[in-house]
Protein backbone atom coordinates (compact mmCIF):
# COMPACT_ATOMS: atom_id res chain seq x y z
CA UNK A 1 25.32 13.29 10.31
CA UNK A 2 23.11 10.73 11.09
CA UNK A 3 23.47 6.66 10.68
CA UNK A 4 20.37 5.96 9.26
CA UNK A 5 18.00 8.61 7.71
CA UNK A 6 14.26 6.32 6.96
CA UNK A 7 12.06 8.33 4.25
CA UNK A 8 8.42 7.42 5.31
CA UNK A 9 6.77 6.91 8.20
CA UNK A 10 4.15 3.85 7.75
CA UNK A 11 4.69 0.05 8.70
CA UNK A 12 7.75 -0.04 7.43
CA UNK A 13 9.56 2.89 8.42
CA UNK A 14 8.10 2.97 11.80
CA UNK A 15 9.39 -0.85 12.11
CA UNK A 16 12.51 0.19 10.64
CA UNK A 17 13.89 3.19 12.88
CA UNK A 18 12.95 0.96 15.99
CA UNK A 19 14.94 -2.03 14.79
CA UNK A 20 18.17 0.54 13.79
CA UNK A 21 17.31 2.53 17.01
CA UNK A 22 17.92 -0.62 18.80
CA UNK A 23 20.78 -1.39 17.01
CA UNK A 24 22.68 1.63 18.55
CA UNK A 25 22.17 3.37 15.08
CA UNK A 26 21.40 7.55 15.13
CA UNK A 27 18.09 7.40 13.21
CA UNK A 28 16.24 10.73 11.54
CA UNK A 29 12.80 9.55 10.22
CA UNK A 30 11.21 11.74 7.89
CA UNK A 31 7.70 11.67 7.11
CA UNK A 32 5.40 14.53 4.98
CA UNK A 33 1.91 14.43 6.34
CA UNK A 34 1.02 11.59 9.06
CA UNK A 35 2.51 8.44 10.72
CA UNK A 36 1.07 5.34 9.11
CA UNK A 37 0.63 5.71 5.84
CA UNK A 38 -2.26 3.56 4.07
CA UNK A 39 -3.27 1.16 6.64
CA UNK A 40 -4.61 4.22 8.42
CA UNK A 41 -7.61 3.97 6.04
CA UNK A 42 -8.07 0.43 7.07
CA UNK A 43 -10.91 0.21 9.14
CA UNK A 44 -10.28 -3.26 10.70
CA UNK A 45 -7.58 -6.01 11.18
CA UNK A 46 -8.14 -9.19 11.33
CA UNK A 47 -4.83 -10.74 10.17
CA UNK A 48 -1.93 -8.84 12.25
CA UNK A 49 -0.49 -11.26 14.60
CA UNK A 50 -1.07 -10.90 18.21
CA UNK A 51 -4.15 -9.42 17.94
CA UNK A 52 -7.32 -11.89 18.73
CA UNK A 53 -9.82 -8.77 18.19
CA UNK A 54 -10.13 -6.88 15.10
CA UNK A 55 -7.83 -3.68 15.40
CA UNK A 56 -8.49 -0.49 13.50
CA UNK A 57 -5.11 0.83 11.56
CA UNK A 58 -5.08 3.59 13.12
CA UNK A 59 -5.24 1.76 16.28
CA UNK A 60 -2.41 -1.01 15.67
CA UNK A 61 -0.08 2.25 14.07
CA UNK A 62 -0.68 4.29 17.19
CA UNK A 63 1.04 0.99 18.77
CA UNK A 64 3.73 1.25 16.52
CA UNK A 65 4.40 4.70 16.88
CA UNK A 66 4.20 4.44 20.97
CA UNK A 67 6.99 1.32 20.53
CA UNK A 68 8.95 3.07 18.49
CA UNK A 69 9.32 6.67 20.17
CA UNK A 70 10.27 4.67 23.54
CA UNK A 71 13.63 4.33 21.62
CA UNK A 72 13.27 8.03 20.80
CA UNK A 73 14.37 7.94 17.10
CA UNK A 74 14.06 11.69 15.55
CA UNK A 75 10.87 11.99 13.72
CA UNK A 76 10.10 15.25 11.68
CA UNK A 77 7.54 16.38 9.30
CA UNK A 78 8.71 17.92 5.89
CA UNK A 79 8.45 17.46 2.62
CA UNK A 80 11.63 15.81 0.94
CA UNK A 81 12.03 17.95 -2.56
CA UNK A 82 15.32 15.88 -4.05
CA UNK A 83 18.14 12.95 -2.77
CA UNK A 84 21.81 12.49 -3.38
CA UNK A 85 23.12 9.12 -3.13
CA UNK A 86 26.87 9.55 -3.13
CA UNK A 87 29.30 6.70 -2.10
CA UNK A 88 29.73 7.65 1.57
CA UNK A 89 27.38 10.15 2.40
CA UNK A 90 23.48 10.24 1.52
CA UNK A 91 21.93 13.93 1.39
CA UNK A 92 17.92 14.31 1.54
CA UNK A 93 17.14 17.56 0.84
CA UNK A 94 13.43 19.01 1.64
CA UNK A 95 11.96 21.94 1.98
CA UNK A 96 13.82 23.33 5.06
CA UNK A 97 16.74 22.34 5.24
CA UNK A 98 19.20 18.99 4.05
CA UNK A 99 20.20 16.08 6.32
CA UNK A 100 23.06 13.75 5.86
CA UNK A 101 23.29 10.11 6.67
CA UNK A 102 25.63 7.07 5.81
CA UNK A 103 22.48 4.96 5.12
CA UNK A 104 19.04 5.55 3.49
CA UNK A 105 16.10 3.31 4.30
CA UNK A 106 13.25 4.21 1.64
CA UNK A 107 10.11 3.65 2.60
CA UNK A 108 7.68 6.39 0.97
CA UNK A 109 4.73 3.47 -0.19
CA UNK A 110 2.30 3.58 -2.69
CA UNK A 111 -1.30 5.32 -3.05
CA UNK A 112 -4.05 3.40 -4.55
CA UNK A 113 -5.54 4.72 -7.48
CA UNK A 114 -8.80 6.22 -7.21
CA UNK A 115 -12.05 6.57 -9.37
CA UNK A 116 -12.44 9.91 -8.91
CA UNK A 117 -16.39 9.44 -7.51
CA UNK A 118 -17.73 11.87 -5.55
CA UNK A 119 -17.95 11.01 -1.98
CA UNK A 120 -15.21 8.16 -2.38
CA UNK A 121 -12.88 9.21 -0.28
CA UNK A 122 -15.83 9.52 2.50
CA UNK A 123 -16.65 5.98 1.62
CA UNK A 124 -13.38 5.07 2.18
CA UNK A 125 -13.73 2.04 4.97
CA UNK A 126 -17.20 2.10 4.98
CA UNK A 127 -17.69 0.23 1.66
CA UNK A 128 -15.12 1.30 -0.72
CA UNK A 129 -12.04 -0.64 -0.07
CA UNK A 130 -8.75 -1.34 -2.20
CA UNK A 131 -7.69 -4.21 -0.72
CA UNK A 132 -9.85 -7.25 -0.71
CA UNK A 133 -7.39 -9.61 0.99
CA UNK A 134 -7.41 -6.62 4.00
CA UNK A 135 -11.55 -5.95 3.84
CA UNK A 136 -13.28 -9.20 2.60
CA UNK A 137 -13.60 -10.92 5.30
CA UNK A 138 -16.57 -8.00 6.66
CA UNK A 139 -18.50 -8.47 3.30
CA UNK A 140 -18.86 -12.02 3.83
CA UNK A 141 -21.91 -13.48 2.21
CA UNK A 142 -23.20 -9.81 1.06
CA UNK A 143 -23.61 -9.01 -2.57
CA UNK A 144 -20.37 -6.87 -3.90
CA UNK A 145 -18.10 -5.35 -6.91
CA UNK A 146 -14.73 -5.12 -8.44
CA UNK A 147 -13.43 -2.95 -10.38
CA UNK A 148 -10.98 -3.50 -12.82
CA UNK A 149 -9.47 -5.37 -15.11
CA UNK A 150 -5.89 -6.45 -14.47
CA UNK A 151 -4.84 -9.18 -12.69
CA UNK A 152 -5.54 -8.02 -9.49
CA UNK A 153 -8.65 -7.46 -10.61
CA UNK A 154 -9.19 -10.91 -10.85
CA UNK A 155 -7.21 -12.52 -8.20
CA UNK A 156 -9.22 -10.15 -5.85
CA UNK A 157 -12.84 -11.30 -7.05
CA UNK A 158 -11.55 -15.04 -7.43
CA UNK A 159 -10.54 -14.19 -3.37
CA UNK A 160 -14.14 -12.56 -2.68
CA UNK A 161 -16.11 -15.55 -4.65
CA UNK A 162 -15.07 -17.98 -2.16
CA UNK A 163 -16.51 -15.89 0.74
CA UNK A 164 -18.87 -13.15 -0.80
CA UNK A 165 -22.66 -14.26 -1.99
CA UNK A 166 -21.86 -12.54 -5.32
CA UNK A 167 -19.05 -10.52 -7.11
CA UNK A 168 -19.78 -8.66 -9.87
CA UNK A 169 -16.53 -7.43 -12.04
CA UNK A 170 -17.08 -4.26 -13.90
CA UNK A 171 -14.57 -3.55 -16.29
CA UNK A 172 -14.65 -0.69 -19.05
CA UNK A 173 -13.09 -2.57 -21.60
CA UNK A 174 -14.81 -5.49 -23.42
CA UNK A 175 -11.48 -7.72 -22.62
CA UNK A 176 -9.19 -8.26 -19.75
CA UNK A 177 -5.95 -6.89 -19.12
CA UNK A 178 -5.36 -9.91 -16.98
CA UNK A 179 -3.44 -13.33 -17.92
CA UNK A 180 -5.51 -15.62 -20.02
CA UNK A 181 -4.78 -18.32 -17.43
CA UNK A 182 -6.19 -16.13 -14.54
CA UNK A 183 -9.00 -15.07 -16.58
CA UNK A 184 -10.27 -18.55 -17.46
CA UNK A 185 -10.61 -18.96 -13.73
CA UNK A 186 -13.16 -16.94 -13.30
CA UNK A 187 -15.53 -19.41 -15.57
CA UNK A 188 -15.31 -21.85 -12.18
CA UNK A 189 -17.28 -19.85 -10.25
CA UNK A 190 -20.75 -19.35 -10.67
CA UNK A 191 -21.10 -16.60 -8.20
CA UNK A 192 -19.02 -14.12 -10.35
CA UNK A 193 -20.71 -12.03 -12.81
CA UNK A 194 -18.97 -10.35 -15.46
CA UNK A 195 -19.94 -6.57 -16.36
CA UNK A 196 -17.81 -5.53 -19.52
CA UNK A 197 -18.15 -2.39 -21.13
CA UNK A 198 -19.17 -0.60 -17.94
CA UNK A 199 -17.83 2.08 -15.69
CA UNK A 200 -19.38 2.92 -12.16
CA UNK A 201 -20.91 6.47 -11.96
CA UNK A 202 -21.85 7.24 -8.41
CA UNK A 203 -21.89 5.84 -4.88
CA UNK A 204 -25.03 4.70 -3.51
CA UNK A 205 -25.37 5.09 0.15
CA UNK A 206 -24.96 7.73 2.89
CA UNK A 207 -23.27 6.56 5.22
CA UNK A 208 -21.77 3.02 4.20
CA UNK A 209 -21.83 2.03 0.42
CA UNK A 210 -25.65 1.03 -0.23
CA UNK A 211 -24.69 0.39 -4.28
CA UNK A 212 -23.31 1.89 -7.61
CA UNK A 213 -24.82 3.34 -10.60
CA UNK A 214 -23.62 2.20 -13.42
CA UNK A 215 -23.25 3.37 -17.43
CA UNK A 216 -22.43 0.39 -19.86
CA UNK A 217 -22.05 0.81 -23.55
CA UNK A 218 -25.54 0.21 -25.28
CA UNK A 219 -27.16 0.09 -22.13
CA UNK A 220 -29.18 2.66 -20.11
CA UNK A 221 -27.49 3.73 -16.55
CA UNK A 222 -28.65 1.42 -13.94
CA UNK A 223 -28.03 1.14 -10.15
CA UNK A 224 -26.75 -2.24 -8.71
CA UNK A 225 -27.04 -3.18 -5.07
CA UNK A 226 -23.99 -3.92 -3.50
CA UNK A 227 -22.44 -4.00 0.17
CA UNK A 228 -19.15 -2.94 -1.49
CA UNK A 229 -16.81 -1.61 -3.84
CA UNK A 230 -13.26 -2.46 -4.41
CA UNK A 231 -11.35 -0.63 -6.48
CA UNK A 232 -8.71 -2.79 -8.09
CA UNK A 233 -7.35 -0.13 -11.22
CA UNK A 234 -3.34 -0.26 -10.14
CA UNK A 235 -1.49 2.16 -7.62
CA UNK A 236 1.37 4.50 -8.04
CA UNK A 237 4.38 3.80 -5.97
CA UNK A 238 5.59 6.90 -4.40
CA UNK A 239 9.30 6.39 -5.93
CA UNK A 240 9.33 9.98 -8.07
CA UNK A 241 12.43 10.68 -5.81
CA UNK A 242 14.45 8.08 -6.80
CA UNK A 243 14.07 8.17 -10.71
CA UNK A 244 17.67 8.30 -12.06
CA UNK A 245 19.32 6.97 -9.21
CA UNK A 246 17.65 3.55 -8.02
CA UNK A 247 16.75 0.78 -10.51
CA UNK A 248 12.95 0.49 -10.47
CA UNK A 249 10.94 -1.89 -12.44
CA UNK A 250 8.29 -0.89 -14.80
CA UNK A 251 5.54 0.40 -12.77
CA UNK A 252 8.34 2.42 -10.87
CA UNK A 253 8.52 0.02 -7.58
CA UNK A 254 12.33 -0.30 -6.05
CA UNK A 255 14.31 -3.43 -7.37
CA UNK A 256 15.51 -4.75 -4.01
CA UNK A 257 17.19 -8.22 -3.01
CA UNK A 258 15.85 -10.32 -0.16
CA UNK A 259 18.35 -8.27 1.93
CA UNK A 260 16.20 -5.15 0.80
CA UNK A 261 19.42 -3.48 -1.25
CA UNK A 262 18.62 -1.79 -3.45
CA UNK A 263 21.51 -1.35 -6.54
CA UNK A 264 23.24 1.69 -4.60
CA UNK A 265 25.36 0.88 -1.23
CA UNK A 266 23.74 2.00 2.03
CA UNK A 267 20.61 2.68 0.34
CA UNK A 268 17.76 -0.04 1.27
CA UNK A 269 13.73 0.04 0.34
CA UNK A 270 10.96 -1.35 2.34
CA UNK A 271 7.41 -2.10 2.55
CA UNK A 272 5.19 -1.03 -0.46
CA UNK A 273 7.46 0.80 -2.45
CA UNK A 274 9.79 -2.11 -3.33
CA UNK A 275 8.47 -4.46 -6.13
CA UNK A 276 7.40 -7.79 -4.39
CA UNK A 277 4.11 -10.54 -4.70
CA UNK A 278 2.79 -9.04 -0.92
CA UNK A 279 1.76 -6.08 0.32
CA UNK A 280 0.12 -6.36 3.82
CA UNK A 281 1.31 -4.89 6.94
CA UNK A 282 3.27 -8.06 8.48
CA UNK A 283 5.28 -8.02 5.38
CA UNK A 284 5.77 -4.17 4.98
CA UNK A 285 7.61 -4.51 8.91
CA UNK A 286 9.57 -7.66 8.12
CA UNK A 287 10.86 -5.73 5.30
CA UNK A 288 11.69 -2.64 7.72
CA UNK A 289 13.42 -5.15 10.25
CA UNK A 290 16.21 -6.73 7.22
CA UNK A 291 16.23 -3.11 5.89
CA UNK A 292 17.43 -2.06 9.12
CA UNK A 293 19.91 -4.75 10.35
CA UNK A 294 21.61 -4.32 6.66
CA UNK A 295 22.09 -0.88 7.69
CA UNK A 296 23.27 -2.01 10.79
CA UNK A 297 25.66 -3.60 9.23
CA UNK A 298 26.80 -1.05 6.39
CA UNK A 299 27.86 1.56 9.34
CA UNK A 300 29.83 -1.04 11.69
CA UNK A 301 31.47 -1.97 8.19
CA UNK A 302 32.51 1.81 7.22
């Protein structure tokens, strides 16, 4: 039986099993594949404090793994198949074996959704991005693309206008799924170019993005030089696991307070899979921290 059992081994969970490590707390973190979930694909940080130098992500995780094993937490690598959530004792079942716990910290994140163009994934840091707010800042004054049409869509080429020579916003619909009021920002910027009726075909480049072919209604397919892509079409929140048990909003993200509970005792979310207005790494371990001293807290209550 452990205190604490954290499901997910990025920002937040990392941040999470140190604080309740510290704490005194027995801690089993469980994570499928790799420590450091998305902001391994991050190929520089500008923003993390602490750090005057940009920082890789796989650089700054490999610090918060180090940290965090000094208090020797146990970390293993399965894959979790199902949860129960009962009133004193949580049971995570994978595909070994089950563990108990009094407390649950979930933080399993999200994945960004991809285009499905060849050679994206090899692109991946080296032009095709899906963060702007994490990877604008090394396309400054260079000619680049969004794609999408949602809100963050928008936000993320009214973020790269102010920085960026040009943004183009290719969209496969003739109309925004964005608010009206976000929408009728982009008409304040004269460096943002609107591409409706479009969808982006192919990666140009070999070894960083180079530019995008592109196939628009009416039109025939024609390439567009750009510096790079950011893909801005919505992400899935790992939260399959907790359908039926946790309240989750309607994109599936946790419903947490600012205490990270979640609507079940002992079980508290973190980082990217809870619904919030900020994903970035700072936030994802702040979350991990609260999660952790609430759990804290639950076990010296029981």
């Amino acid at each position: 039986m452990y205190d604490v059992i954290v499901l997910g081994g990025g920002a937040a969970g990392l941040t999470a099993a140190l604080y309740a490590r510290r704490y005194g707390l027995g801690v089993l973190l469980i994570e499928e594949l790799y420590l450091g979930g998305q902001i391994i694909n991050t190929h520089e940080i500008e923003n993390y404090p602490g750090f005057s130098k940009p920082i890789t992500g796989g650089e700054l995780i490999d610090e918060f793994e180090k940290q965090t094993r000094i208090y020797e937490p146990r970390i293993i690598y399965e894959t979790i198949n199902g949860v129960e959530f009962g009133d004193n004792i949580k049971v995570i079942r994978t595909a070994k074996q089950s563990y108990e716990s009094r407390c649950v910290i979930a933080a399993t994140g999200r994945n960004p959704r991809e285009l499905g163009l060849a050679r994206e994934k090899e692109l991946r840091g080296s032009g095709v991005s899906y963060c702007a707010t994490c990877d604008g800042n090394f396309f400054r004054d260079k000619e680049v693309a969004v794609v999408g049409g949602g809100d963050t869509a928008v936000t993320e080429a009214l973020f790269l206008s102010r920085i960026c020579r040009k943004v183009y916003i290719i969209h496969r619909r003739d109309s925004f799924r964005a608010a009206r009021a976000e929408t009728e920002k982009l008409k304040n910027h004269d460096n943002i170019e609107l591409i409706m009726n479009a969808r982006v075909t192919e990666l140009l480049g070999e070894k960083k993005v180079e530019g995008a072919v592109l196939s628009q209604e009416g039109h025939t397919p024609r390439a567009l030089e750009l510096s790079a892509v950011f893909v801005a079409v919505g992400a899935s929140p790992n939260s399959k696991l907790f359908e039926g048990s946790l309240n989750l909003d309607g994109q599936g993200y946790i419903i947490t307070d600012d205490e990270m509970r979640t609507n079940i005792p002992g079980i508290f979310a973190a980082g990217d899979i809870r619904r919030k207005s900020l994903r970035q790494v700072i936030t994802a371990a702040a979350d991990g921290a609260i999660a952790a001293h609430n759990a804290m807290l639950t076990v010296q209550g029981d």
